[in-house]
Protein backbone atom coordinates (compact mmCIF):
# COMPACT_ATOMS: atom_id res chain seq x y z
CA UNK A 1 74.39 -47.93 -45.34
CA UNK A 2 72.61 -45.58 -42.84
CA UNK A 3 72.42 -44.62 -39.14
CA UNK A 4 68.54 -44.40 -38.08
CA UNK A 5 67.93 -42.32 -34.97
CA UNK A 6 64.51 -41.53 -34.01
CA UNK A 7 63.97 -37.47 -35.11
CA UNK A 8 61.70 -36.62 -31.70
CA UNK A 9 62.91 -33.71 -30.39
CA UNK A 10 63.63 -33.35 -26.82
CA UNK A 11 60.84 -34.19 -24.54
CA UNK A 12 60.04 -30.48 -23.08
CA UNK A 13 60.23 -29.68 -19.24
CA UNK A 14 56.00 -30.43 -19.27
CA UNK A 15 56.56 -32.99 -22.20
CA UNK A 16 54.67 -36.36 -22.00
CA UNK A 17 56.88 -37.92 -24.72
CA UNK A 18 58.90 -41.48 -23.81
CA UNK A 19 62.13 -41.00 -22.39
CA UNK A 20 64.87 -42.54 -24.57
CA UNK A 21 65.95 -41.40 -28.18
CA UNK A 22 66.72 -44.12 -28.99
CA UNK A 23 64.89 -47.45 -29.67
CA UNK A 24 66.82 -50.46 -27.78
CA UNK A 25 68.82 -53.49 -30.04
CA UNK A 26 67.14 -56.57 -30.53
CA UNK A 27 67.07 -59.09 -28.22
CA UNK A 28 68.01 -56.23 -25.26
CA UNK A 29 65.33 -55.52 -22.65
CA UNK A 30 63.90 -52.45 -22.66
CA UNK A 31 63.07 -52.18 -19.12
CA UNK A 32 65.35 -52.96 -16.15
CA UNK A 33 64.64 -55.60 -13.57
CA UNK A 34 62.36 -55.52 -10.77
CA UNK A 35 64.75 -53.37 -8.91
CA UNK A 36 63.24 -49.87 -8.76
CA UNK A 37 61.31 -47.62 -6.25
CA UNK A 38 57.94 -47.28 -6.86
CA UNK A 39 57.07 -43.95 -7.40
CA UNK A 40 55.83 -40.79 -5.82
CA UNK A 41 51.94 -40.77 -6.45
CA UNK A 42 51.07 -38.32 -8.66
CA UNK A 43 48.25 -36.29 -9.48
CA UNK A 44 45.81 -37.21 -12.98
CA UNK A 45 47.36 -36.15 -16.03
CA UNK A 46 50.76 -35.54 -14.79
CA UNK A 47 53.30 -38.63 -15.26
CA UNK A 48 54.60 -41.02 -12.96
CA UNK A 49 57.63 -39.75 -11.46
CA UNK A 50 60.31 -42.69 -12.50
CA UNK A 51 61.58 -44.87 -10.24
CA UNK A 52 65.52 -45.52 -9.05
CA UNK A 53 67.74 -48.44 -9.60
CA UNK A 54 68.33 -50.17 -5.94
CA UNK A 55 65.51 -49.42 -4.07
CA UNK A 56 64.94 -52.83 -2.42
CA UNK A 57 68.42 -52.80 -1.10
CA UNK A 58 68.74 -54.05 2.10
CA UNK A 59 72.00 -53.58 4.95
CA UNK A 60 73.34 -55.12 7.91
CA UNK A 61 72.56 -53.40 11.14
CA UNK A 62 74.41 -53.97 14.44
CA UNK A 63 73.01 -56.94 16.09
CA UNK A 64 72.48 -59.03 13.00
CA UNK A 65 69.73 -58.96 10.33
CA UNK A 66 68.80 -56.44 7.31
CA UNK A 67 66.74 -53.47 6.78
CA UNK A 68 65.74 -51.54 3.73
CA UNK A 69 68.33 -48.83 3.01
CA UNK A 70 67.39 -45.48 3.67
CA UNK A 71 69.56 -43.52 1.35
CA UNK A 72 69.63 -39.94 2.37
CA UNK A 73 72.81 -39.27 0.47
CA UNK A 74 71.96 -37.98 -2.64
CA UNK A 75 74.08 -34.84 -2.74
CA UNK A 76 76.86 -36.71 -3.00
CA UNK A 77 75.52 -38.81 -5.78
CA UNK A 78 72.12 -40.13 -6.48
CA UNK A 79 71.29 -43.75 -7.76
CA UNK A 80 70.42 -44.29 -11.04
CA UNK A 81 67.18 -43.74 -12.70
CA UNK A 82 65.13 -46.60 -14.37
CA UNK A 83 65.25 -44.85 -18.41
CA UNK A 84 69.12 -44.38 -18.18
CA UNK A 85 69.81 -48.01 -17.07
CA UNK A 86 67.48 -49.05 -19.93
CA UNK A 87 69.31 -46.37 -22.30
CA UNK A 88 72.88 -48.01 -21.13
CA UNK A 89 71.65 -51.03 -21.94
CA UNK A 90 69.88 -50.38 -24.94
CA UNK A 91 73.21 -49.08 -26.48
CA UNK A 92 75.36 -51.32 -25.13
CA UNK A 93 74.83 -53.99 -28.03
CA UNK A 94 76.10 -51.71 -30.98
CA UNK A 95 78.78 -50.04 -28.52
CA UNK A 96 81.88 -48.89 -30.27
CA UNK A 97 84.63 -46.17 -30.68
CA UNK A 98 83.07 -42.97 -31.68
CA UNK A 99 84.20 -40.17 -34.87
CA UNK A 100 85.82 -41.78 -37.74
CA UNK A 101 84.33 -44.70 -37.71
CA UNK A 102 83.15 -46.94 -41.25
CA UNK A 103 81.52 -49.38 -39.36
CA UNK A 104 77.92 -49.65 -38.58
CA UNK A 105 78.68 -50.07 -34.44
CA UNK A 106 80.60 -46.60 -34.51
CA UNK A 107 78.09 -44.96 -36.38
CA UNK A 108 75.14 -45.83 -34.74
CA UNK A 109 77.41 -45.06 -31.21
CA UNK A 110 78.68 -41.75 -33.02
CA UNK A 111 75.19 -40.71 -33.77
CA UNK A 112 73.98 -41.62 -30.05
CA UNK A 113 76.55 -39.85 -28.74
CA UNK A 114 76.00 -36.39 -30.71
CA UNK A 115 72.19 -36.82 -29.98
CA UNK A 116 73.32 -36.67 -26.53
CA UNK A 117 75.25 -33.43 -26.58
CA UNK A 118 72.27 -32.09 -28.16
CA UNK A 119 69.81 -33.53 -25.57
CA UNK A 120 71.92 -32.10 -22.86
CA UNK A 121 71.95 -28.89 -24.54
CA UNK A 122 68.20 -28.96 -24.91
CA UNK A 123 68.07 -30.06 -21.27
CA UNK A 124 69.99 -26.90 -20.04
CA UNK A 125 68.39 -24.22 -22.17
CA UNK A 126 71.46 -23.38 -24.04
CA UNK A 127 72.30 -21.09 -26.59
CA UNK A 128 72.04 -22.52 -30.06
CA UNK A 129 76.07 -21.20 -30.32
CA UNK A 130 76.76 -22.52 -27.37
CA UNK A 131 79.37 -25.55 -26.63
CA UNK A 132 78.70 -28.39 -24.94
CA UNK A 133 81.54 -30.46 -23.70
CA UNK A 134 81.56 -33.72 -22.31
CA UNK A 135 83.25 -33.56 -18.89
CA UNK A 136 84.16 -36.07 -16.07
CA UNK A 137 81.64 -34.32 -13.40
CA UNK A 138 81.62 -30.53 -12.37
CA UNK A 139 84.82 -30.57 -11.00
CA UNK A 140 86.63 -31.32 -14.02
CA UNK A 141 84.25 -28.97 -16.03
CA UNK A 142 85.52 -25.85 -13.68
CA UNK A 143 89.26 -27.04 -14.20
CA UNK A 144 88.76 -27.10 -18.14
CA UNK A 145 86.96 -23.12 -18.20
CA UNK A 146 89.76 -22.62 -15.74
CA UNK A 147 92.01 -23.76 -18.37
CA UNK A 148 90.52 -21.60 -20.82
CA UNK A 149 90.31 -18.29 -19.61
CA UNK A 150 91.87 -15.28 -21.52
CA UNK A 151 95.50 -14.53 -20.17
CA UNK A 152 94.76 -12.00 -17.24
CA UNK A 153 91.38 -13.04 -16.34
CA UNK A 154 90.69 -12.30 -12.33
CA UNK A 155 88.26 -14.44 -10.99
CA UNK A 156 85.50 -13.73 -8.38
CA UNK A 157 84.27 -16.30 -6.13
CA UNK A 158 82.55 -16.78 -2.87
CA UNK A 159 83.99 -18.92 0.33
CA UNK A 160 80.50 -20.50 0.31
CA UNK A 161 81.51 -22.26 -2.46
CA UNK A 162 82.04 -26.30 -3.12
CA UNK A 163 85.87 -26.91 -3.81
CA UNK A 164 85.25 -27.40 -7.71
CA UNK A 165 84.23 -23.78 -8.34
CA UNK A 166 86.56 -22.63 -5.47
CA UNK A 167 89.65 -23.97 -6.07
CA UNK A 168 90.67 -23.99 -9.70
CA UNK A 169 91.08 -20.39 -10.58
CA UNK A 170 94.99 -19.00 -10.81
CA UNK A 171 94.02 -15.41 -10.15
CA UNK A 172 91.16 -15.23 -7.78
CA UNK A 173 89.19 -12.64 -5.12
CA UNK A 174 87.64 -14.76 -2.59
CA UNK A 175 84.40 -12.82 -0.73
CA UNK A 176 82.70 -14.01 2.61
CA UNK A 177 79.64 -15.47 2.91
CA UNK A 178 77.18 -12.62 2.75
CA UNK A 179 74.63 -12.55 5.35
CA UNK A 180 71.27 -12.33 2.68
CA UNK A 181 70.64 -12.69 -0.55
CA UNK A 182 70.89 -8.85 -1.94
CA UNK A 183 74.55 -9.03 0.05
CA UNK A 184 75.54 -11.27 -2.60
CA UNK A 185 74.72 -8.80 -5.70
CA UNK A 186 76.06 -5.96 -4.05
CA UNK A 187 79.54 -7.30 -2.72
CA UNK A 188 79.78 -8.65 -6.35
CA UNK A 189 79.50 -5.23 -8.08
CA UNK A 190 81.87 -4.23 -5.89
CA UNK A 191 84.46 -6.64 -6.11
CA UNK A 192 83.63 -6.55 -10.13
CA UNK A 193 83.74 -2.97 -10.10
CA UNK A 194 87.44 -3.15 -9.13
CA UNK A 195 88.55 -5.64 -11.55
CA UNK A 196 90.75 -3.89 -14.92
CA UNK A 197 90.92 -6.00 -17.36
CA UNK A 198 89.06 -9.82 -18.06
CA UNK A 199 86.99 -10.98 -15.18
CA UNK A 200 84.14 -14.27 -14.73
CA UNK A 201 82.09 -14.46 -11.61
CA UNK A 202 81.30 -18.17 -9.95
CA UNK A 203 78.95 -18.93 -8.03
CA UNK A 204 76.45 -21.72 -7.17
CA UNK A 205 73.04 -21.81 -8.12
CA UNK A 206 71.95 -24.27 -5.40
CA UNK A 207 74.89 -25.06 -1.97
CA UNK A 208 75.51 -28.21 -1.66
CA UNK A 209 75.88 -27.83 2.46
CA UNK A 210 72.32 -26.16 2.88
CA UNK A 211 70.42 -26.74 -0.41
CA UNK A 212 69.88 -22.76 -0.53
CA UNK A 213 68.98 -21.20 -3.86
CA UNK A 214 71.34 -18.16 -5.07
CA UNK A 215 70.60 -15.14 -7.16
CA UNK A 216 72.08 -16.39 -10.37
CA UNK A 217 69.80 -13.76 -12.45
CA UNK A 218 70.64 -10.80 -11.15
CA UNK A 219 74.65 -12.22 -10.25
CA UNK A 220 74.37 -12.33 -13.94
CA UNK A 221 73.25 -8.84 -14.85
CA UNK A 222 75.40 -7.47 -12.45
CA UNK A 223 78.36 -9.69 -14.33
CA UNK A 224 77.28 -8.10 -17.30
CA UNK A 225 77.32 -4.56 -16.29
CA UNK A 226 80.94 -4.53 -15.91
CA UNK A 227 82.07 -6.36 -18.80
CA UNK A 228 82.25 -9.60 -16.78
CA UNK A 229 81.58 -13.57 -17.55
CA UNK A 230 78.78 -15.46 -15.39
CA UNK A 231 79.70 -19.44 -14.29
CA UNK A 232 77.20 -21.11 -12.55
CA UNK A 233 77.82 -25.01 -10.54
CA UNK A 234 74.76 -26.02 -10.97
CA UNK A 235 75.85 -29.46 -9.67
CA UNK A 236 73.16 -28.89 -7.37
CA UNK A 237 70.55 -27.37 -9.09
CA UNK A 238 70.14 -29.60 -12.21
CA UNK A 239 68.35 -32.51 -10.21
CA UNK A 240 66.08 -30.52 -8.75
CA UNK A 241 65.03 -27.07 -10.44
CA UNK A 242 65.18 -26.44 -14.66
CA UNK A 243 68.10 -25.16 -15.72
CA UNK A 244 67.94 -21.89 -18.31
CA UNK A 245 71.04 -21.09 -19.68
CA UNK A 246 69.32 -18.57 -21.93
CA UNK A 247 67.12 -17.02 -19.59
CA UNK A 248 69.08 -16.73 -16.85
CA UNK A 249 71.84 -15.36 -19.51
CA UNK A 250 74.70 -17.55 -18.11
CA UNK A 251 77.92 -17.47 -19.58
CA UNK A 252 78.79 -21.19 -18.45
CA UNK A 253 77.15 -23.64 -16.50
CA UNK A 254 78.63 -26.91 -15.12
CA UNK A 255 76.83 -29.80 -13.79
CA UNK A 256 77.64 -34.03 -13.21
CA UNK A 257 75.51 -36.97 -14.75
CA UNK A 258 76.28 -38.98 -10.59
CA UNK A 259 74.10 -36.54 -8.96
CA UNK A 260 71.87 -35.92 -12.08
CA UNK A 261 70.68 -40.15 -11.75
CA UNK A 262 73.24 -40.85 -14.16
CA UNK A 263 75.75 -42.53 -12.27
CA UNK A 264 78.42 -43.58 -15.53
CA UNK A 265 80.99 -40.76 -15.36
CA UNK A 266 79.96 -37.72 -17.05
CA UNK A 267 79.43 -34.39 -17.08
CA UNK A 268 78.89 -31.44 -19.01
CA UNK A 269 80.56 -27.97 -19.57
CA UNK A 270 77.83 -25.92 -21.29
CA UNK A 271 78.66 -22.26 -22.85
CA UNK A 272 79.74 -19.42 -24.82
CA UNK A 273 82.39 -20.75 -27.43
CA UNK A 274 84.68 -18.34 -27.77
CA UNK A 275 87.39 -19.05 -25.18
CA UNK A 276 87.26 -22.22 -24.91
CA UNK A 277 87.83 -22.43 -29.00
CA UNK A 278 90.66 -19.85 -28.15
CA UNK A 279 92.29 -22.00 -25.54
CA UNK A 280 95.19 -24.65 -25.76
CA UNK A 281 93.26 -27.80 -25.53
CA UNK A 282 92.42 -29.51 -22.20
CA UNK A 283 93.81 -33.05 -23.37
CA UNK A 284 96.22 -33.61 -26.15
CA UNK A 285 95.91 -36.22 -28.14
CA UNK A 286 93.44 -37.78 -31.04
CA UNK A 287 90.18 -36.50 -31.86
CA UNK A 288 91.60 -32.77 -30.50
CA UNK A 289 93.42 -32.22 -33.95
CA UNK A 290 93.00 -31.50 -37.53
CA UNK A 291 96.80 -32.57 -38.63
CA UNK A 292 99.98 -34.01 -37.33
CA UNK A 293 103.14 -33.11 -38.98
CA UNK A 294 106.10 -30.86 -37.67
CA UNK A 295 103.44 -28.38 -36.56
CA UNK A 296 100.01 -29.35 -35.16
CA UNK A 297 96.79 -27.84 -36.33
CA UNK A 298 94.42 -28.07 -33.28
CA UNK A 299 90.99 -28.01 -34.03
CA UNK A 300 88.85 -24.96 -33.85
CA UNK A 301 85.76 -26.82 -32.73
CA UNK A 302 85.65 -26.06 -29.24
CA UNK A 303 84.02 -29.34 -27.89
CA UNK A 304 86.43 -31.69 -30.48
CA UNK A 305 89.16 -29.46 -29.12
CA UNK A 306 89.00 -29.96 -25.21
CA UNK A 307 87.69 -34.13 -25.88
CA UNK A 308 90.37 -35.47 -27.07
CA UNK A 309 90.55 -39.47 -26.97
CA UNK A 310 87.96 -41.84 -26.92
CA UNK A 311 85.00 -40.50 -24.77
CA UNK A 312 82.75 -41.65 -22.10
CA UNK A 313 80.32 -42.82 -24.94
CA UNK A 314 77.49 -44.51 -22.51
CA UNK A 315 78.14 -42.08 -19.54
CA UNK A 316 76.95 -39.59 -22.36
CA UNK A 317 74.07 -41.53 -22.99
CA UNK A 318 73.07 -42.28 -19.45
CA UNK A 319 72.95 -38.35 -19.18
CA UNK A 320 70.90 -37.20 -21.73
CA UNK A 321 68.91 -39.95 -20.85
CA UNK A 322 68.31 -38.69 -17.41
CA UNK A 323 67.96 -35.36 -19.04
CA UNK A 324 65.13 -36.77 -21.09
CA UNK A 325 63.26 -38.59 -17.97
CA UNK A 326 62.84 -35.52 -16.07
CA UNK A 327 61.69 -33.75 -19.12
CA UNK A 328 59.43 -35.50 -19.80
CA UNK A 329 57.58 -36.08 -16.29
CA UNK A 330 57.87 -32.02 -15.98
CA UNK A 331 59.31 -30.32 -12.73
CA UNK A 332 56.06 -29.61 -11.35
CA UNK A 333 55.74 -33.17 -9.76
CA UNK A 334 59.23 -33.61 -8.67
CA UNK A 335 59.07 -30.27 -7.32
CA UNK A 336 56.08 -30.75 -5.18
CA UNK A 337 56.76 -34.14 -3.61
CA UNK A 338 60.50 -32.61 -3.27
CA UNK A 339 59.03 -29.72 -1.16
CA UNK A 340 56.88 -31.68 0.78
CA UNK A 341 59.60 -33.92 1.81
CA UNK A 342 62.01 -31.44 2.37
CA UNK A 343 59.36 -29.55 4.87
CA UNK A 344 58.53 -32.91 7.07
CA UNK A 345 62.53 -33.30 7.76
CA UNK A 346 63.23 -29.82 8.47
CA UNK A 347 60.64 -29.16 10.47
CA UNK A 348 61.63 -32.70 12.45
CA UNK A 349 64.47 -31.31 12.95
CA UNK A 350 63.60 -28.36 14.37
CA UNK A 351 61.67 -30.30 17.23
CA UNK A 352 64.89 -31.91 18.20
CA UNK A 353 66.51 -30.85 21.18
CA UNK A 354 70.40 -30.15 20.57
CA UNK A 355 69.90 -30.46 16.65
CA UNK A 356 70.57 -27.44 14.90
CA UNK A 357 70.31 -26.64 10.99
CA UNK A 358 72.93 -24.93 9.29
CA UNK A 359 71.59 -22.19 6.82
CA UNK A 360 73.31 -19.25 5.43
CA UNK A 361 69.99 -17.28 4.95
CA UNK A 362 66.82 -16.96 6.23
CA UNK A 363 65.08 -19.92 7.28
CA UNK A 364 62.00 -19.68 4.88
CA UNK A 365 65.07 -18.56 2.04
CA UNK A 366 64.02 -21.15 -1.37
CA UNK A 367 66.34 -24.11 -1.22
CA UNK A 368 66.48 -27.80 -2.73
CA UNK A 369 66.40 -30.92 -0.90
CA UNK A 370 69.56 -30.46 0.75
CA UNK A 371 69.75 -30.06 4.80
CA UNK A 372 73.01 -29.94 6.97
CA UNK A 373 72.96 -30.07 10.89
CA UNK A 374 74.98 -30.64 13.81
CA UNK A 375 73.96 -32.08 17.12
CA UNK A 376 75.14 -30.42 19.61
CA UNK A 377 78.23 -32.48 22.12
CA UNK A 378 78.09 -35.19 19.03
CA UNK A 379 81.06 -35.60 16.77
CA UNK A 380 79.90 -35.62 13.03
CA UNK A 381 81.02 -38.76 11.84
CA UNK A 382 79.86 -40.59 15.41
CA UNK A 383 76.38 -39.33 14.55
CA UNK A 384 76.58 -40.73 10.70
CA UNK A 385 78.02 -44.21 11.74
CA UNK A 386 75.79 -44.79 14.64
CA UNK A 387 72.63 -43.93 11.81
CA UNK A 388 74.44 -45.89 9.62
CA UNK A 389 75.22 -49.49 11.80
CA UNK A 390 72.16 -48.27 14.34
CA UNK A 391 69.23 -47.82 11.85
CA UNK A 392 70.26 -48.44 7.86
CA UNK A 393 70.28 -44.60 6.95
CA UNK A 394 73.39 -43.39 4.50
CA UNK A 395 74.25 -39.58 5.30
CA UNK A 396 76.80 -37.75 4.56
CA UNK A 397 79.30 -36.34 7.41
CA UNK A 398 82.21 -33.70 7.28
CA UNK A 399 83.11 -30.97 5.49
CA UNK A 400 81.38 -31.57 2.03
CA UNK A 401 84.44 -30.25 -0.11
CA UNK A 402 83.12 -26.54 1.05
CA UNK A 403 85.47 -26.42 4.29
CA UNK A 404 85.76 -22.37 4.49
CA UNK A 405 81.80 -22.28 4.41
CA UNK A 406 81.35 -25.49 7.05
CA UNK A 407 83.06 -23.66 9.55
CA UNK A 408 81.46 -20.37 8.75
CA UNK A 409 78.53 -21.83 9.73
CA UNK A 410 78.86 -24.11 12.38
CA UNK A 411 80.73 -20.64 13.85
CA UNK A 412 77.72 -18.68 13.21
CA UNK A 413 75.32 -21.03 14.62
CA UNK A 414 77.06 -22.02 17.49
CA UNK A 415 79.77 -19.77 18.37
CA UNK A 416 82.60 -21.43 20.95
CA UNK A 417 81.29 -24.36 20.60
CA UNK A 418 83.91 -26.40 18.79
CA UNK A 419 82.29 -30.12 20.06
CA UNK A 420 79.29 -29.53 18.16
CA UNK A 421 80.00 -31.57 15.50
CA UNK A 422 83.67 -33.27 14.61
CA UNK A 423 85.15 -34.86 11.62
CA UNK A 424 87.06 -38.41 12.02
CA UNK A 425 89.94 -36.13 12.63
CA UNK A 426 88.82 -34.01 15.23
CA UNK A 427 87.74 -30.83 12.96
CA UNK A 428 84.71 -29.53 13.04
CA UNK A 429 82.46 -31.03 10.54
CA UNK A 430 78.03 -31.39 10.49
CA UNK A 431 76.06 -34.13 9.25
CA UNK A 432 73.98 -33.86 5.72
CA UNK A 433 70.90 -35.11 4.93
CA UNK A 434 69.59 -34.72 1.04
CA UNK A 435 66.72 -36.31 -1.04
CA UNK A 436 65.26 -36.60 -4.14
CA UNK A 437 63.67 -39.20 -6.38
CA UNK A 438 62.71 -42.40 -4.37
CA UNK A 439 63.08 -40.71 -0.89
CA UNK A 440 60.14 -41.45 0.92
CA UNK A 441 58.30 -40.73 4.52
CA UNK A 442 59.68 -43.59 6.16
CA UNK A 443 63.20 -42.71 5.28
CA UNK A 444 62.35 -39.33 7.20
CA UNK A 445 60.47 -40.41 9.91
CA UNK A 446 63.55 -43.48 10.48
CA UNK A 447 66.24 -40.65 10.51
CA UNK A 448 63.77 -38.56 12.82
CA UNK A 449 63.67 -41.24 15.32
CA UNK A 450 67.40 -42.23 15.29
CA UNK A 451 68.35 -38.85 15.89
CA UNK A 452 65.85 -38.40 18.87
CA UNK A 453 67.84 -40.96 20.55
CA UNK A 454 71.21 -39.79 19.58
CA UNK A 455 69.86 -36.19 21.05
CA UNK A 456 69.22 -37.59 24.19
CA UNK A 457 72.68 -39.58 24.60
């Protein structure tokens, strides 16, 4: 008996091939239903950019009566893409335990799940070497290098930082924000340069308060030039930008499948091999072992090693199939209508009276779809629920698990003024606004026009 998988390689980032490696069971629907955003408009001989689950949801307003949602949310997760919904439930059918497995279900499911490491791998531009372990989301892939690191390691890490890449680390030198871009590199040679014995700086490629793009190449080289490891959250940056592992010469990169329109639970930890094949294993139990007998004899494969029990099997799936839907409609679409979006809500924003953006850098510094703001004599979360129950728009409000670089900036960009924005519990907080696939104009222009009359009290 045999397991037939379709051979097609994975669809490049300008590839036109199908999304989905694999073809669906019978009788199982190869398309979602009529459920989905219709697309950006693109440009002849590009692809349609796909369309999200949930579109043509509709929520109660104050006063009575429905509107369409406007989700402007999707930092904190985005919905889920038309191909991995049909991938889920493609695979769902022959779904069963993976590894081990005689059966035709587990082998089919065994085989979809390796062609999904391999997708992802693909996807990120990883080393051939390289491992690639299924995670929960980005925080649990930081916790599991943290895990892993060689007795000794220090750990380098700015206070810009989300709470999964600032938190986990046992032996850690914390920087301030820098003030630009070439800050960064340098205060990282120097804090590198002080460092005897193992060391691994972490940083974000993309923030997930202000959607600004960091130096990751040359964070790397300087990394390198003292002996030093390179991991990069690229939580962030994987919806939105391609990810190069091997060009950017990362050590480790982690990102989640929930903000990646992949909303089933996974995420990846993606990188050199060695210490995490050195490490005690993340989980104990089966699947993470050769033998069982008065001793154990762990496995040396570093991604059998650190997944032990029965995996995440179609959150797997669902993100190498989201993997393989933006490969194959190419970033230069999703880029563009990304960018033009991002440039009609900023510069609304800037034409608000008492609205202020947060940014670390330069305003014209490269960033992704990601915009935090306060308004000014407005607590945070009274601003989110009156756009929520006023007009049908889904923000985000508080602190975005980055709390040391929230009230960096709301210091920075208005100093004294501790009413500018407010979490639920009085701290100081901002409101964040983020897009991607299926945002459209009107979702702008509706936040615009809420916050004009929030502005003016």
């Amino acid at each position: 008996m045999s397991v037939v998988l379709s051979t097609r390689p994975f669809a490049s980032r300008t590839s036109t091939a199908t999304p989905g490696s694999t073809a669906p069971a019978a009788g199982v629907p190869d398309a979602p239903p009529a459920a989905a955003a219709a697309p950006a408009a693109h440009r002849p001989g590009e692809r349609p950019i796909p369309a999200v689950i949930g579109a043509d949801l509709r929520v109660p307003v104050r006063g009575g009566g429905l509107v369409p949602y406007a989700n402007l949310d999707y930092a904190a997760s985005a919905p889920c893409l038309e191909p991995v919904y049909a991938a889920v439930t493609a695979a769902l059918p022959a779904y069963s335990s993976v590894h081990r497995g005689a059966g035709y279900a587990s082998r089919l499911t065994t085989a979809r799940y390796e062609r999904a490491r391999e997708t992802v791998r693909a996807f990120a531009g990883a080393r051939p070497d390289d491992a690639v372990v299924f995670t929960r989301n980005t925080t649990d892939a930081m916790n599991l290098l943290a895990r892993c690191l060689p007795e000794g390691t220090t750990v380098v890490v700015f206070d810009t930082e989300h709470h999964a890449s600032l938190l986990p680390w046992p032996r850690a030198v914390r920087l301030a924000p820098p003030a630009f871009p070439g800050e960064a590199v340098r205060m990282a040679d120097e804090a590198l340069a002080g460092i005897d014995g193992p060391a691994l700086l972490v940083v974000t490629a993309a923030s997930n308060v202000t959607g600004e793009l960091w130096p990751v190449a040359a964070l790397a080289h300087i990394a390198h030039r003292h002996g030093a490891r390179i991991a990069v959250d690229a939580a962030q940056f994987a919806p939105h930008r391609p990810l190069d592992i091997t060009a950017l010469d990362l050590d480790y990169a982690a990102f989640s499948g929930h903000k990646l329109y992949a909303p089933f639970g996974a995420g990846a930890l993606i990188g050199r091999p060695d210490w995490l094949a050195q490490a005690e294993p993340y989980l104990r139990g089966g699947g993470a072992v050769r033998s069982v007998a008065e001793t154990v004899e762990w496995s040396d494969d570093p991604e059998a090693r650190h997944e032990a029990g029965t995996p995440n099997v179609l959150g797997a799936i669902a993100l190498a199939a989201a993997c393989e839907a933006l490969g194959a409609t190419g970033w230069t679409p999703l880029i563009r209508e990304e960018e033009r979006l991002l440039a009609r809500l900023r510069a609304g924003l800037a034409a608000i009276d008492g609205v202020h953006e947060l940014c670390l850098w330069e305003p014209d510094h490269p960033r992704v779809g990601i915009v935090s703001f306060v308004v000014a004599g407005r607590p945070a979360r009274e601003v989110a629920e009156e756009l929520a129950t006023g007009h049908g728009i889904g923000v985000r409000d508080g602190r975005f698990c980055a709390h040391p670089f929230v009230r960096h900036l709301i210091a920075a960009r208005l100093p004294g003024a501790a009413a500018a924005g407010g979490c639920g519990d009085g701290s100081i907080g901002a409101v964040r606004a983020s897009i991607g696939i299926g945002t459209t104009d009107e979702h702008i222009d509706r936040l615009l026009a809420a916050l004009r009359e929030i502005a003016r009290g």
